[in-house]
Each structure stands twice: as structure tokens, then as C-alpha cells.
Protein backbone atom coordinates (compact mmCIF):
# COMPACT_ATOMS: atom_id res chain seq x y z
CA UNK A 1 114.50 88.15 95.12
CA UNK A 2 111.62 89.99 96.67
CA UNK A 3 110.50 93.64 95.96
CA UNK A 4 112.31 94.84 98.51
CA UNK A 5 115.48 93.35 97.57
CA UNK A 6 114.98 94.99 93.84
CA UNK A 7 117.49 97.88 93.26
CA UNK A 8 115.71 101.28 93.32
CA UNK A 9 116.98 102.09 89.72
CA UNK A 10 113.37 103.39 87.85
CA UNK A 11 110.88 103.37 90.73
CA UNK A 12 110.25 106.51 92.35
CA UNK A 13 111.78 107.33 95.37
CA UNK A 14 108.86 107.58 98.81
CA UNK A 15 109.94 110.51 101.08
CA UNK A 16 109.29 109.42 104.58
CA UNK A 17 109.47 112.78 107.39
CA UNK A 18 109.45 112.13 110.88
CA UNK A 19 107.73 115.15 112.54
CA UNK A 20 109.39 115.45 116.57
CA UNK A 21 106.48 115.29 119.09
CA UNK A 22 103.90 114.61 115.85
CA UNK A 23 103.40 112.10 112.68
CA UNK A 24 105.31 110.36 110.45
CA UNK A 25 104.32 111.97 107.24
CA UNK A 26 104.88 110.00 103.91
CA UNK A 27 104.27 110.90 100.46
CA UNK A 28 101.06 109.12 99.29
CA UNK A 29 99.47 107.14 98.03
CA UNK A 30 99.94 104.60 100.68
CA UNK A 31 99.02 100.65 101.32
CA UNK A 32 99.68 100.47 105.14
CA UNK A 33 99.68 96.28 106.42
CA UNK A 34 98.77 96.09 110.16
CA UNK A 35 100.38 92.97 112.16
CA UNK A 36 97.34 91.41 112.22
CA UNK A 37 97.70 91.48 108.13
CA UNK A 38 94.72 93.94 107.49
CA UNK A 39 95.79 96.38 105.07
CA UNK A 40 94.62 100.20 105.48
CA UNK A 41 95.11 102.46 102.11
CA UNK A 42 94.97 106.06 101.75
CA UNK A 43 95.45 107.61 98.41
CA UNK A 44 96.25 111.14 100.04
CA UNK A 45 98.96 112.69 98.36
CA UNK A 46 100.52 113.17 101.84
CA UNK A 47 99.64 110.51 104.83
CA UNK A 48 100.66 111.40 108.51
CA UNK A 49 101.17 108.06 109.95
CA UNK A 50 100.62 107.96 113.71
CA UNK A 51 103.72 107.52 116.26
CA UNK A 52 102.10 108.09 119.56
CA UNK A 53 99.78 105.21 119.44
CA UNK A 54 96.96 107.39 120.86
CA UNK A 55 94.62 108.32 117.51
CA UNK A 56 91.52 106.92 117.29
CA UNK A 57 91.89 106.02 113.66
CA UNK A 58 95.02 104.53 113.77
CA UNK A 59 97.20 103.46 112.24
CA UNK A 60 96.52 107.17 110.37
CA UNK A 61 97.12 110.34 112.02
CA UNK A 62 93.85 112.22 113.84
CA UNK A 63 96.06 114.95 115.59
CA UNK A 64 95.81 113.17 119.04
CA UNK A 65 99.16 113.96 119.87
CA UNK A 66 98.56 117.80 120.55
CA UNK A 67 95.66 117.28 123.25
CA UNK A 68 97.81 115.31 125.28
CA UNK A 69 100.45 115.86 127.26
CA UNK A 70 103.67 115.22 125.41
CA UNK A 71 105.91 112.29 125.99
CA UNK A 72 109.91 112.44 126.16
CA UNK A 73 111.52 113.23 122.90
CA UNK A 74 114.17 110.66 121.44
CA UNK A 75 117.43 111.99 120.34
């Protein structure tokens, strides 16, 4: 059984917020692995994880998303 497969009973639960036209902002600390298998932390207490692709410190939020012109929101 991995850690994922482990029931939630006793571990705190993360609270994951998906902002429309913005971030993905999750309750920190965070260990973010990349598919190339690098692994980015931030031990913010809140992390806004990028969804447009465009920030120049990706994988993390640098506020990209409001200088450009915005994309089609999915329902």
C-alpha cells in the first residue's frame, strides 16, 4: 500500500482552491515533483500553483496571468 492509498484517518486534510482565470492556491507547506522528477518546495503557508503555464517561475505562481490576455474559461 502506498501513501496515497493510506486512509486519511489522522493526517490533516490539504485544501486545494482553484482560482477561475488565476492559480491554484494550496495550503502550504508544499513539496511540488516536476515530470522531469525535480522537486520544487515552498514552505509558504499558502502556495498559488500556476495553471496558465505562462510564469516565469513556474511551476509557482508570479501573477503572469493578469498581464495577458485571458484564455477561455472551463465550465
Amino acid at each position: 500500500m502506498t501513501e496515497a492509498d493510506r486512509p486519511t484517518q489522522g493526517r490533516p486534510t490539504t485544501h486545494i482552491r482553484v482560482v477561475a482565470g488565476g492559480p491554484i492556491m494550496v495550503e502550504g507547506p508544499v513539496s511540488i515533483e516536476m515530470p522531469d522528477g525535480s522537486i520544487v518546495d515552498s514552505d509558504r503557508f499558502t502556495v498559488a500553483l500556476c495553471a496558465c503555464k505562462r510564469s516565469k517561475n513556474y511551476p509557482l505562481c508570479d501573477t503572469s496571468h493578469r498581464r495577458k490576455k485571458a484564455l477561455p474559461q472551463r465550465d
